[in-house]
PDB file of N, CA and C in Angstrom:
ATOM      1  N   UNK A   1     136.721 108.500  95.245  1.00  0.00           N
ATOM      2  CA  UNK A   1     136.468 107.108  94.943  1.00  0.00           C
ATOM      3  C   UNK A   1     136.554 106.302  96.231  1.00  0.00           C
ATOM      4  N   UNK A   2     135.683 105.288  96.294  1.00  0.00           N
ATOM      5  CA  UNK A   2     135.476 104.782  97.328  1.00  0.00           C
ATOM      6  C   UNK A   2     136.823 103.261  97.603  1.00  0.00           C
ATOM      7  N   UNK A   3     137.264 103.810  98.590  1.00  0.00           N
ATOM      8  CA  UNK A   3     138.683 102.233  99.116  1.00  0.00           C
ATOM      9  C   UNK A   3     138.034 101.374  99.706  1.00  0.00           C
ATOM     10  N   UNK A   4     136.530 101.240  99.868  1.00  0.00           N
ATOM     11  CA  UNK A   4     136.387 100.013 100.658  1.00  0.00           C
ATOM     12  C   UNK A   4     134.940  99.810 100.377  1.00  0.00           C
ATOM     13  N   UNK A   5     134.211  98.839  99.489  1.00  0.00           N
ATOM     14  CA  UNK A   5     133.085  98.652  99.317  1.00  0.00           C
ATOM     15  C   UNK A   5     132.118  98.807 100.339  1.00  0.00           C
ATOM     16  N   UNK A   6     131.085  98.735 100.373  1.00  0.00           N
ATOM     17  CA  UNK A   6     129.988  99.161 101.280  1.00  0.00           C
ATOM     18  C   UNK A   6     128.616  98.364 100.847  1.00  0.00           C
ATOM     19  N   UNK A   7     128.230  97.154 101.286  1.00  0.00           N
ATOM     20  CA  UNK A   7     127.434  96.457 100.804  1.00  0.00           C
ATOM     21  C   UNK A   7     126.528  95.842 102.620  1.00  0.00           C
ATOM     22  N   UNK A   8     124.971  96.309 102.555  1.00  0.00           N
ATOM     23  CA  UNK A   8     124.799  95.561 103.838  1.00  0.00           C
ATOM     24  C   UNK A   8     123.326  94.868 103.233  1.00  0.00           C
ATOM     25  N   UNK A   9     123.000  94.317 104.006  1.00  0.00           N
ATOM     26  CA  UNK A   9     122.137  93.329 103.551  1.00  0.00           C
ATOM     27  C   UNK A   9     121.295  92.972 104.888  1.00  0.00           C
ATOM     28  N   UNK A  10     119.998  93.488 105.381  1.00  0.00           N
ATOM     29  CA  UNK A  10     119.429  92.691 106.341  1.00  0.00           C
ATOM     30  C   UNK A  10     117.922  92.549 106.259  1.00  0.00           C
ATOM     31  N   UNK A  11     117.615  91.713 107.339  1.00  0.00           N
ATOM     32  CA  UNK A  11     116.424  90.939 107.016  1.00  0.00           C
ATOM     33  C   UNK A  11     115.272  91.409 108.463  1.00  0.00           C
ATOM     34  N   UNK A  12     114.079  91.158 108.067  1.00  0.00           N
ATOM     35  CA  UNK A  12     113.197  91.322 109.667  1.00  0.00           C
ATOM     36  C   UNK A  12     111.755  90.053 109.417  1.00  0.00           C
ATOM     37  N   UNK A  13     111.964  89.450 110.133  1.00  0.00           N
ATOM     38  CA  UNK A  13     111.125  87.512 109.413  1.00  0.00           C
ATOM     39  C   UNK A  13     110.292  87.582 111.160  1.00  0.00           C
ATOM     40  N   UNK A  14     109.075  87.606 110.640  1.00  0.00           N
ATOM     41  CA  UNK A  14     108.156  87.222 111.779  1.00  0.00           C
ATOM     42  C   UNK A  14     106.981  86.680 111.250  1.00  0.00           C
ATOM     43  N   UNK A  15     107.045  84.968 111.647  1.00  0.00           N
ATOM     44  CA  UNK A  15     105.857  84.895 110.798  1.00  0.00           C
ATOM     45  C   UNK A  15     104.909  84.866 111.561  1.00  0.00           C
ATOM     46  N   UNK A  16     104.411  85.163 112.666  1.00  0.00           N
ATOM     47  CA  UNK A  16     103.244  85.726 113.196  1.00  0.00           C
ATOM     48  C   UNK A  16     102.578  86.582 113.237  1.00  0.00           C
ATOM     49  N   UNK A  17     103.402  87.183 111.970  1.00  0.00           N
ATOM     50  CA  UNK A  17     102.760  88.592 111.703  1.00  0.00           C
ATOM     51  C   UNK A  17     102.422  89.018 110.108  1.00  0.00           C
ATOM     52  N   UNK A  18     103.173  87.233 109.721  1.00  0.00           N
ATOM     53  CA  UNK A  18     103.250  87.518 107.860  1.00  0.00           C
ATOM     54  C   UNK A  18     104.077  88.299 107.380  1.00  0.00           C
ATOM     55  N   UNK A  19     105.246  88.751 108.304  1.00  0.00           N
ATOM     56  CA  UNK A  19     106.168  89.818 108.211  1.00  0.00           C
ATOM     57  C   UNK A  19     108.208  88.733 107.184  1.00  0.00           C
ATOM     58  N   UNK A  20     108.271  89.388 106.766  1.00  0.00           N
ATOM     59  CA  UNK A  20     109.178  88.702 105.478  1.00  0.00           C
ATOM     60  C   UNK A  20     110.046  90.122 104.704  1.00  0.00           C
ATOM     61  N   UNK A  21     110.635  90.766 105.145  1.00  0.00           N
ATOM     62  CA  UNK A  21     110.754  91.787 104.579  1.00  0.00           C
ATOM     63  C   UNK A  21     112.537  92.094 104.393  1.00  0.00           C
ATOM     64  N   UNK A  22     113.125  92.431 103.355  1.00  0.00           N
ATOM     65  CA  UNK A  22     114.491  92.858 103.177  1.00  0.00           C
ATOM     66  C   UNK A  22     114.743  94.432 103.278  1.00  0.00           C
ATOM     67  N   UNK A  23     116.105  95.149 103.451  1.00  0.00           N
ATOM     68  CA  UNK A  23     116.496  95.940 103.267  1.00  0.00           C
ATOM     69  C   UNK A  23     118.254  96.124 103.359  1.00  0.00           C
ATOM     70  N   UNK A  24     118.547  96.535 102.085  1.00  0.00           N
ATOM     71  CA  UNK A  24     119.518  96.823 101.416  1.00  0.00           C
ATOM     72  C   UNK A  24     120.124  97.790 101.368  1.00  0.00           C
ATOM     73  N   UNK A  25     121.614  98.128 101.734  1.00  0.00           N
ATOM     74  CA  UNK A  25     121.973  99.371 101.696  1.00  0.00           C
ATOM     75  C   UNK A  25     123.692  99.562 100.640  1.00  0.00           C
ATOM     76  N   UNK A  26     124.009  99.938 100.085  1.00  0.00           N
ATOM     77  CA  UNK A  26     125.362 100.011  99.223  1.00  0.00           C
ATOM     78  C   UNK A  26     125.669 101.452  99.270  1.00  0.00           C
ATOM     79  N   UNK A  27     127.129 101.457  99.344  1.00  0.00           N
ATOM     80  CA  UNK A  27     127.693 103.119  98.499  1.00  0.00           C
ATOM     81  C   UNK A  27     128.445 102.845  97.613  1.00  0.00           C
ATOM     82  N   UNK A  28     128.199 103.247  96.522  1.00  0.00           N
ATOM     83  CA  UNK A  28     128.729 103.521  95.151  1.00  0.00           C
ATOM     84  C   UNK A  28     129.226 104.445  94.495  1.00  0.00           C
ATOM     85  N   UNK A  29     130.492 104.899  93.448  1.00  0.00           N
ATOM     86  CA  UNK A  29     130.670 106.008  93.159  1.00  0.00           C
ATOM     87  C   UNK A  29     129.884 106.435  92.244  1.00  0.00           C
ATOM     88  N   UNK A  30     129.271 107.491  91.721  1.00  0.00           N
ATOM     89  CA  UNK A  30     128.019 107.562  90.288  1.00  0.00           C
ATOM     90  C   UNK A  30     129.088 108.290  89.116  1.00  0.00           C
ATOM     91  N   UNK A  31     128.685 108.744  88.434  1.00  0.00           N
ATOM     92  CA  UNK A  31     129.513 109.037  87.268  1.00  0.00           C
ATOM     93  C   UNK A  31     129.931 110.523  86.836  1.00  0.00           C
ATOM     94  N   UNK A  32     129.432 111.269  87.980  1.00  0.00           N
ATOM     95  CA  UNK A  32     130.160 112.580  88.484  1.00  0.00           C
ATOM     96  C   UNK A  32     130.884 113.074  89.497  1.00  0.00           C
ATOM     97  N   UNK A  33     131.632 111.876  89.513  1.00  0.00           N
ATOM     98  CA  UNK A  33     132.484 111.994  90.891  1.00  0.00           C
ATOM     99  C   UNK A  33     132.538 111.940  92.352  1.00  0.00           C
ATOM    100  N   UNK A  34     130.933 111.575  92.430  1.00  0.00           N
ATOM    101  CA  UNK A  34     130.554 112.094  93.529  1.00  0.00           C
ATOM    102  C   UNK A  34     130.072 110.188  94.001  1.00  0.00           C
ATOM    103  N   UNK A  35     129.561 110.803  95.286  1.00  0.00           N
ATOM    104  CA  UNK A  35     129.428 109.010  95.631  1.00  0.00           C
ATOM    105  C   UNK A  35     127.859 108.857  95.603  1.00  0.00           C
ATOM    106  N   UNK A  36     127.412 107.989  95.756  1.00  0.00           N
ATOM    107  CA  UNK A  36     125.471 107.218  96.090  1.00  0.00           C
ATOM    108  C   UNK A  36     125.519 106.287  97.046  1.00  0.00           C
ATOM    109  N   UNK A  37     124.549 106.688  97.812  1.00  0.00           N
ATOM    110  CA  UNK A  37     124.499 105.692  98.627  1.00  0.00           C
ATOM    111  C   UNK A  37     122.341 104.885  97.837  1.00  0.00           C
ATOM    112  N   UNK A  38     122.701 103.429  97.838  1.00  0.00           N
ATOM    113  CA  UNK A  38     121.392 103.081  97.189  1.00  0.00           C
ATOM    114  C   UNK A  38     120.866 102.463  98.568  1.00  0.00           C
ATOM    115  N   UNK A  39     119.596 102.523  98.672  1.00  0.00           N
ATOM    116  CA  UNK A  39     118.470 102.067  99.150  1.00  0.00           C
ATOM    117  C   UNK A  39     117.862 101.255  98.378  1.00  0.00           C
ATOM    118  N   UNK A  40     117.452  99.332  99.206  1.00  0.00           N
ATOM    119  CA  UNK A  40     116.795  99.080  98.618  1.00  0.00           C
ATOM    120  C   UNK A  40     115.610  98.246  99.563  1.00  0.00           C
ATOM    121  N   UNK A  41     114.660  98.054  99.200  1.00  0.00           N
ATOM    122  CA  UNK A  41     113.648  97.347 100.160  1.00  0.00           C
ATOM    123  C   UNK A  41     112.365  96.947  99.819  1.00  0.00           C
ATOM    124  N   UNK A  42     111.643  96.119 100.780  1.00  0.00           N
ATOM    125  CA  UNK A  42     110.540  95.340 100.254  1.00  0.00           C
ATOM    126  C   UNK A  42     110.731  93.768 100.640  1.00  0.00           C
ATOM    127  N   UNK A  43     109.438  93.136 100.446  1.00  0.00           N
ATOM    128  CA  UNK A  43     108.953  91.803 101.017  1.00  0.00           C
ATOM    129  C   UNK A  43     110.423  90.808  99.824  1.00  0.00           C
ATOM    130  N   UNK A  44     110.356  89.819 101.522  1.00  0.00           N
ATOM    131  CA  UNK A  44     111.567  89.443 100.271  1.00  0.00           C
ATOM    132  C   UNK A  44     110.664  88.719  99.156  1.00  0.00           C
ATOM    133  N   UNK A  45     111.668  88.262  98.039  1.00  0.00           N
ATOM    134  CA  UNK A  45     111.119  87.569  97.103  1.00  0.00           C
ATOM    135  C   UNK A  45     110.537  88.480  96.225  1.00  0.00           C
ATOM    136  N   UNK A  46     110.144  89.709  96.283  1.00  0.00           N
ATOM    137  CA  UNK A  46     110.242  91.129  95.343  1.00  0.00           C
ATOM    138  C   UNK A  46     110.912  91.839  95.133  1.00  0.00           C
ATOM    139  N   UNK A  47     110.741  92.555  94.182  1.00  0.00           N
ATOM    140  CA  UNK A  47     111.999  93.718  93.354  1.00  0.00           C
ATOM    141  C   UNK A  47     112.033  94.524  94.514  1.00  0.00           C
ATOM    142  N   UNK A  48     110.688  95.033  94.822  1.00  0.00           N
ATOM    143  CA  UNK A  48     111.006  95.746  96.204  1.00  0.00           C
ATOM    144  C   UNK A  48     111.007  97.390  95.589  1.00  0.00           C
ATOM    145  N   UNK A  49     111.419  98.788  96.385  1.00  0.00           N
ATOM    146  CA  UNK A  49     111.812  99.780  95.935  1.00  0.00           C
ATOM    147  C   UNK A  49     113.268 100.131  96.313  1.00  0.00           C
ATOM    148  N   UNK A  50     113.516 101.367  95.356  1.00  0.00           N
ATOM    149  CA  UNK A  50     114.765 101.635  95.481  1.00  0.00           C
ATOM    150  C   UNK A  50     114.684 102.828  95.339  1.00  0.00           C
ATOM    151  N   UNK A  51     115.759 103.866  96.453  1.00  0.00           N
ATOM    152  CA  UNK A  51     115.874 105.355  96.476  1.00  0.00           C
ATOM    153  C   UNK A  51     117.630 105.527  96.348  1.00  0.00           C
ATOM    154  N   UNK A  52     118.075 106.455  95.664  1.00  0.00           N
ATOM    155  CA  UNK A  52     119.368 107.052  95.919  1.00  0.00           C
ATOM    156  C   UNK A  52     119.746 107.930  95.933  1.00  0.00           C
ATOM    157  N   UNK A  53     120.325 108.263  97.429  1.00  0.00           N
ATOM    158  CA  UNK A  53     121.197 109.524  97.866  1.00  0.00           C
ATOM    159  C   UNK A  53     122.012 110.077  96.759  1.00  0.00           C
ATOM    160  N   UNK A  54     122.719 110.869  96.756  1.00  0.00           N
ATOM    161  CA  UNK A  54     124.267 111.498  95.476  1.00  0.00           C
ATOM    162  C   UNK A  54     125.156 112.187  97.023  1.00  0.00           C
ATOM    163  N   UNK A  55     125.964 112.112  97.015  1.00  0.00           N
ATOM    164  CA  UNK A  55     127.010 113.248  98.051  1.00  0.00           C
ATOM    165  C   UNK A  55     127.564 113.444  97.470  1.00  0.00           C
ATOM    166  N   UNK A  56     128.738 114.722  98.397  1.00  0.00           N
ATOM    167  CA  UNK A  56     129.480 115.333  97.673  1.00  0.00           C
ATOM    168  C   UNK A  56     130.716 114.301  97.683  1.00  0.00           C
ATOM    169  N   UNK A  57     130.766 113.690  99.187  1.00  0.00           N
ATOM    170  CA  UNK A  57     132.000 112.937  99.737  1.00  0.00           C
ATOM    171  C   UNK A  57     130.905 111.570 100.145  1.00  0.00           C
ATOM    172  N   UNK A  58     131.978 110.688 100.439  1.00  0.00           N
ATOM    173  CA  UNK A  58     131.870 109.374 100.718  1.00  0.00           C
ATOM    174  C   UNK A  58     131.897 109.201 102.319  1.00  0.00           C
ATOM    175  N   UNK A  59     132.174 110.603 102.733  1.00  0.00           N
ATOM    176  CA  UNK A  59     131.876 110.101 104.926  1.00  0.00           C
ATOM    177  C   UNK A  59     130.549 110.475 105.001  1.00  0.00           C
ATOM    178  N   UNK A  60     130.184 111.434 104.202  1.00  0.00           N
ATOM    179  CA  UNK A  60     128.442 112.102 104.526  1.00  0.00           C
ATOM    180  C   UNK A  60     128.009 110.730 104.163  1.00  0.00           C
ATOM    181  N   UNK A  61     127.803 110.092 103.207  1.00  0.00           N
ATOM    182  CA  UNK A  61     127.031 108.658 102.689  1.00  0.00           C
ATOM    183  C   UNK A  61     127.309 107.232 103.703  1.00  0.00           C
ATOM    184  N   UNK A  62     128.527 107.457 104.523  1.00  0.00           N
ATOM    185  CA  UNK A  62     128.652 106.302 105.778  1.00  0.00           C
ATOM    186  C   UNK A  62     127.716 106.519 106.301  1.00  0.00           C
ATOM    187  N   UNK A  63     127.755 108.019 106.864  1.00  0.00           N
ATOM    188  CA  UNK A  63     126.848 108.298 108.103  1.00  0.00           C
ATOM    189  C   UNK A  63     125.567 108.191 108.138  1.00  0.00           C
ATOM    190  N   UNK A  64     124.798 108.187 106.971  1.00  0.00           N
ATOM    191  CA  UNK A  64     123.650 108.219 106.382  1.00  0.00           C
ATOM    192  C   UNK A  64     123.399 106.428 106.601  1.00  0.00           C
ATOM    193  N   UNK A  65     124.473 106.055 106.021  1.00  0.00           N
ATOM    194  CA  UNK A  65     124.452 104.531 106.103  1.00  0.00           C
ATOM    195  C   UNK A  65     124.624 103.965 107.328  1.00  0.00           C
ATOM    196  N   UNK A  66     124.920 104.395 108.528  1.00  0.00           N
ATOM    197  CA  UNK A  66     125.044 104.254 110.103  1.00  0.00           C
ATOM    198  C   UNK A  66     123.825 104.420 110.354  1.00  0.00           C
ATOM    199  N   UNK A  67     123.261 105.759 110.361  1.00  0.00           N
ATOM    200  CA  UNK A  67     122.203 106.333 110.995  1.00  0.00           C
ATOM    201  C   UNK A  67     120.614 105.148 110.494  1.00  0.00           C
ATOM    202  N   UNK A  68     121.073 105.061 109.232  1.00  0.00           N
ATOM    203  CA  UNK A  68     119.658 104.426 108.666  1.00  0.00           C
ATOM    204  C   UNK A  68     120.007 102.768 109.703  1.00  0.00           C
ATOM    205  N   UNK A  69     120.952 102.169 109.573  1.00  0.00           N
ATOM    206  CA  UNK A  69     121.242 100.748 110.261  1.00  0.00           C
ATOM    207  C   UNK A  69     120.688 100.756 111.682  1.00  0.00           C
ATOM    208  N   UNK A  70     121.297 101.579 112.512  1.00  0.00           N
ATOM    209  CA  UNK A  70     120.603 101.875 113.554  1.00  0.00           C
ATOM    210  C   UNK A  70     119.458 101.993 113.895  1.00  0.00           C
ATOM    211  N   UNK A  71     118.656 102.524 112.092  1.00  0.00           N
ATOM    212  CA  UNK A  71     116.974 102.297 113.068  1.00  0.00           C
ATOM    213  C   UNK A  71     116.469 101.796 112.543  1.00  0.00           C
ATOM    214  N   UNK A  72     117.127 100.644 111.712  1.00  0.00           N
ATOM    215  CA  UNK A  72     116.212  99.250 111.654  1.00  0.00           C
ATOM    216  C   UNK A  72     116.608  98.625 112.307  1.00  0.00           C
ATOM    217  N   UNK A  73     117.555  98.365 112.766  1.00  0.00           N
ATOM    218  CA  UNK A  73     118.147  97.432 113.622  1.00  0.00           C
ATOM    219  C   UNK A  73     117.365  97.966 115.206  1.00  0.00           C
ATOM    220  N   UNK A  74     116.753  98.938 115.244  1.00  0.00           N
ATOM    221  CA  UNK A  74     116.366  98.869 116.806  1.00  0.00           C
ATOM    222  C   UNK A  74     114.605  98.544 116.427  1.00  0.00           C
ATOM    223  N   UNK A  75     114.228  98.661 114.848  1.00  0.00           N
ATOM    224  CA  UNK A  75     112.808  97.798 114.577  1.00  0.00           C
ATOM    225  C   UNK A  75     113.189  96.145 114.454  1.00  0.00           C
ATOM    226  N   UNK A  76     114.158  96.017 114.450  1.00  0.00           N
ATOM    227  CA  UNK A  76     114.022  94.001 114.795  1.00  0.00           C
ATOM    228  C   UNK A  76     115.103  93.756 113.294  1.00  0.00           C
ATOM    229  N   UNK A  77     115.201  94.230 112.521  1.00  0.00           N
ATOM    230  CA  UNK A  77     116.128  94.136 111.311  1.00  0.00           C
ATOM    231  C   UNK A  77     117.496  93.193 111.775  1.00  0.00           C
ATOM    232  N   UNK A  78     117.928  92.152 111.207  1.00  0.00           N
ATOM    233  CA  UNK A  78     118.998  91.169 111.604  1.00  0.00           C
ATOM    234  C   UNK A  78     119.683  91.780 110.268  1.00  0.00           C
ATOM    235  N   UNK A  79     121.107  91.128 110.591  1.00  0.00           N
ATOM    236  CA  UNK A  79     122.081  91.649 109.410  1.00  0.00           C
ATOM    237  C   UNK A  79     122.391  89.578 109.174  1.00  0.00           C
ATOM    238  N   UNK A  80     122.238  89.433 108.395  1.00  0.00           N
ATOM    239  CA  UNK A  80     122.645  88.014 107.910  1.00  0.00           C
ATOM    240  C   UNK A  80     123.934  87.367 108.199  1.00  0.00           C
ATOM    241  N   UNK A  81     124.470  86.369 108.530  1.00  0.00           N
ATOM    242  CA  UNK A  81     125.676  85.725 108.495  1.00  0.00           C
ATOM    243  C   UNK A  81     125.843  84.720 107.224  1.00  0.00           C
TER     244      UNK A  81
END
């Protein structure tokens, strides 16, 4: 079970390009013990899509959640204040 929520939220806004876009990341525990990490994304102001990981443990689903931050964040992705 997870001790410390995991909720990120960022954005990539260029309007010279018509560009408006979110992406969402959470880890959650699912209902076999095991943890999820959810994916979510798309233009803001839409439902957007959504994918989810399952692990066995909750450090494999950080890292997943590091690794993915890192490469939006080096495509222009801001994390909100």
């Amino acid at each position: 079970m997870s001790t410390q929520p995991y909720h990120l939220y960022i954005e990539r806004i260029d309007p010279s390009k018509n560009m408006a876009r979110f992406y969402a990341l959470s880890i959650e525990p699912n209902l076999f013990g095991g943890t999820s990490l959810v994916r979510s994304w798309g233009r803001i102001g839409s439902h957007g899509q959504q994918k989810i990981h399952v692990f066995d443990s909750e450090a494999k689903a950080v890292d997943l959640l590091l690794s993915l931050l890192r490469r939006k964040r080096s495509r222009g992705y801001r994390v909100l204040r």
